[in-house]
C-alpha atoms as a PDB file:
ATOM      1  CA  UNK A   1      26.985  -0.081 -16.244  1.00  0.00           C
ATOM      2  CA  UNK A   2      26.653   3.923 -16.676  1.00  0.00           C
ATOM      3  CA  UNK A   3      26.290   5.459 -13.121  1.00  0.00           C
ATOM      4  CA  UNK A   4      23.096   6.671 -14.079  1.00  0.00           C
ATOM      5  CA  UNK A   5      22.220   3.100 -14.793  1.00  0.00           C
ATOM      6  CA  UNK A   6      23.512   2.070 -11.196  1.00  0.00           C
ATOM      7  CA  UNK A   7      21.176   5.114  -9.619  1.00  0.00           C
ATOM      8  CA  UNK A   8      17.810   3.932 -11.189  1.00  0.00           C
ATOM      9  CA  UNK A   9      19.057   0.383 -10.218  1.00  0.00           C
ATOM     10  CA  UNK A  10      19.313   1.300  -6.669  1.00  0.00           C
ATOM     11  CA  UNK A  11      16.421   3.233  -6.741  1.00  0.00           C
ATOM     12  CA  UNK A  12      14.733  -0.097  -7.329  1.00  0.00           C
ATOM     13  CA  UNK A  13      16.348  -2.206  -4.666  1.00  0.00           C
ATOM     14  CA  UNK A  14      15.151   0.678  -2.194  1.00  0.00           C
ATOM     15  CA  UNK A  15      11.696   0.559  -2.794  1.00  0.00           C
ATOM     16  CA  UNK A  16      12.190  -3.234  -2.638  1.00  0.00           C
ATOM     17  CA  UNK A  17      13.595  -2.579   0.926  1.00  0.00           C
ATOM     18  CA  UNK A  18      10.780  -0.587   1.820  1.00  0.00           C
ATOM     19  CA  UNK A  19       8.147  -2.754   0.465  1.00  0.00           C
ATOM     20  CA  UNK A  20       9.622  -5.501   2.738  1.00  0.00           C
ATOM     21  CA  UNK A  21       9.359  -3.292   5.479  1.00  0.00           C
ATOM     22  CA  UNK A  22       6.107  -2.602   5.110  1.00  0.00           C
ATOM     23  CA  UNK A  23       5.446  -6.232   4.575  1.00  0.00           C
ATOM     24  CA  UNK A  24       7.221  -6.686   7.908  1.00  0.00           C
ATOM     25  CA  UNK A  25       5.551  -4.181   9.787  1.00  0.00           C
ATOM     26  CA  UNK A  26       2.392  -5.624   9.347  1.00  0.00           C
ATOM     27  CA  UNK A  27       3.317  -9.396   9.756  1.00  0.00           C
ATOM     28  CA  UNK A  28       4.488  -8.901  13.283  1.00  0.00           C
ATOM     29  CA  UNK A  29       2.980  -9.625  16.286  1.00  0.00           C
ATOM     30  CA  UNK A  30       5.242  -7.796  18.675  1.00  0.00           C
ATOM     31  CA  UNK A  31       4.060  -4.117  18.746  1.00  0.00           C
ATOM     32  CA  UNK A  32       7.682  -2.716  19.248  1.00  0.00           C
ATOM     33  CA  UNK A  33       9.114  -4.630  16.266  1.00  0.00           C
ATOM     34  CA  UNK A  34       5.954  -3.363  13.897  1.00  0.00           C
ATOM     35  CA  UNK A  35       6.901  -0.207  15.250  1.00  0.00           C
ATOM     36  CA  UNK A  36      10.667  -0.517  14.145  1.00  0.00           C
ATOM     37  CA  UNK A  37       9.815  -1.705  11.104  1.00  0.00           C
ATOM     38  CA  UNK A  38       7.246   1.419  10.348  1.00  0.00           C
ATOM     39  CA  UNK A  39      10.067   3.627  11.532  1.00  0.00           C
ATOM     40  CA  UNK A  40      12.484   2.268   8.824  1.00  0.00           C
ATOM     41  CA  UNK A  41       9.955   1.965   5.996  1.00  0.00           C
ATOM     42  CA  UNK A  42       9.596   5.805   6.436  1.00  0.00           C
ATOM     43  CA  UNK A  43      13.609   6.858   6.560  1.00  0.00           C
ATOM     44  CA  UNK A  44      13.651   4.675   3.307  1.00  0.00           C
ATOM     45  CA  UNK A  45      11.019   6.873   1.964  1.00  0.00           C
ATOM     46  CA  UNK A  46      13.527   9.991   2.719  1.00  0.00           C
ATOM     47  CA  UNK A  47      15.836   7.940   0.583  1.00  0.00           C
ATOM     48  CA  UNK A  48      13.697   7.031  -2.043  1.00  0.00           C
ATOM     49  CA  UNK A  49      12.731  10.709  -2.572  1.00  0.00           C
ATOM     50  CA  UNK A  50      16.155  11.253  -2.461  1.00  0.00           C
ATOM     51  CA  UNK A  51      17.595   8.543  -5.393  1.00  0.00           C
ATOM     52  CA  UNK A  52      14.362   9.935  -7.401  1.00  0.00           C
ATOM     53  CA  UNK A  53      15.564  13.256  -6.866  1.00  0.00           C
ATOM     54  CA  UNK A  54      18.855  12.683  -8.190  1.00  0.00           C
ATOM     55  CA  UNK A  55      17.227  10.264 -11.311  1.00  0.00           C
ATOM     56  CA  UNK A  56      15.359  13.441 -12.385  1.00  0.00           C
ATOM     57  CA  UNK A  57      18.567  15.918 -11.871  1.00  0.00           C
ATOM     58  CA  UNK A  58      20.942  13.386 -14.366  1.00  0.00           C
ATOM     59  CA  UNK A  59      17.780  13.482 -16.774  1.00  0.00           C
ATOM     60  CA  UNK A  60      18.309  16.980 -17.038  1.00  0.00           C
ATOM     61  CA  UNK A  61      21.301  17.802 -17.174  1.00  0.00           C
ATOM     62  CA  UNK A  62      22.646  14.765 -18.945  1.00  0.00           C
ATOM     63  CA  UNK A  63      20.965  14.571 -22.563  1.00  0.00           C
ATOM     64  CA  UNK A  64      21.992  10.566 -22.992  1.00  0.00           C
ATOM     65  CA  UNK A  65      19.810   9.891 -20.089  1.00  0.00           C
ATOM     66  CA  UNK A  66      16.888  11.733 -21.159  1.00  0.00           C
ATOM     67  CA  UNK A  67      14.911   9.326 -22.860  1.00  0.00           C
ATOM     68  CA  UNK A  68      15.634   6.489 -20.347  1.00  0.00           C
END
Protein backbone atom coordinates (compact mmCIF):
# COMPACT_ATOMS: atom_id res chain seq x y z
CA UNK A 1 0.00 0.00 0.00
CA UNK A 2 1.26 3.64 -1.23
CA UNK A 3 1.00 6.06 1.80
CA UNK A 4 -1.33 7.98 -0.05
CA UNK A 5 -3.37 4.85 -0.27
CA UNK A 6 -3.09 4.39 3.65
CA UNK A 7 -4.30 8.34 4.07
CA UNK A 8 -7.61 7.99 2.04
CA UNK A 9 -7.94 4.59 3.91
CA UNK A 10 -7.86 6.24 7.19
CA UNK A 11 -9.77 8.94 6.11
CA UNK A 12 -12.49 6.33 5.79
CA UNK A 13 -12.18 4.56 9.09
CA UNK A 14 -12.54 8.20 10.65
CA UNK A 15 -15.66 9.09 9.33
CA UNK A 16 -16.66 5.53 10.29
CA UNK A 17 -15.63 6.56 13.90
CA UNK A 18 -17.58 9.53 13.75
CA UNK A 19 -20.62 8.10 12.27
CA UNK A 20 -20.62 5.69 15.28
CA UNK A 21 -20.42 8.48 17.44
CA UNK A 22 -23.09 10.09 16.23
CA UNK A 23 -24.98 6.88 16.24
CA UNK A 24 -24.00 6.73 19.91
CA UNK A 25 -24.85 10.03 20.87
CA UNK A 26 -28.22 9.67 20.01
CA UNK A 27 -28.85 6.04 21.31
CA UNK A 28 -28.09 6.99 24.85
CA UNK A 29 -30.17 7.60 27.53
CA UNK A 30 -27.75 9.11 29.98
CA UNK A 31 -27.46 12.87 29.10
CA UNK A 32 -23.68 13.06 30.13
CA UNK A 33 -22.67 10.08 27.95
CA UNK A 34 -24.75 11.69 24.74
CA UNK A 35 -22.89 14.58 25.66
CA UNK A 36 -19.40 12.76 25.51
CA UNK A 37 -20.20 11.20 22.63
CA UNK A 38 -21.27 14.70 20.75
CA UNK A 39 -18.03 16.06 22.10
CA UNK A 40 -15.94 13.33 20.30
CA UNK A 41 -17.97 13.18 17.09
CA UNK A 42 -16.92 16.90 16.72
CA UNK A 43 -12.87 16.55 17.54
CA UNK A 44 -13.19 13.73 14.84
CA UNK A 45 -14.58 16.26 12.56
CA UNK A 46 -11.22 18.45 13.26
CA UNK A 47 -9.58 15.27 12.12
CA UNK A 48 -11.50 14.49 9.29
CA UNK A 49 -10.93 18.02 7.89
CA UNK A 50 -7.61 17.40 8.66
CA UNK A 51 -6.89 13.72 6.68
CA UNK A 52 -9.05 15.55 3.78
CA UNK A 53 -6.77 18.30 3.94
CA UNK A 54 -3.79 16.34 3.52
CA UNK A 55 -5.75 13.90 0.62
CA UNK A 56 -6.11 17.13 -1.42
CA UNK A 57 -2.32 18.44 -0.67
CA UNK A 58 -0.74 14.72 -2.05
CA UNK A 59 -3.26 15.25 -5.08
CA UNK A 60 -1.42 18.18 -5.87
CA UNK A 61 1.64 17.90 -5.48
CA UNK A 62 1.99 14.24 -6.31
CA UNK A 63 0.88 13.70 -10.11
CA UNK A 64 0.38 9.62 -9.55
CA UNK A 65 -2.28 10.47 -7.14
CA UNK A 66 -4.11 12.84 -9.15
CA UNK A 67 -6.59 10.89 -10.78
CA UNK A 68 -7.35 8.71 -7.69
Amino acid sequence: MTVFTNVKATLASTKAIQSEFSRLAQLTIDPEASAIFHECMMEIDEVIHDLKSRVEYMKAEELQYRNT
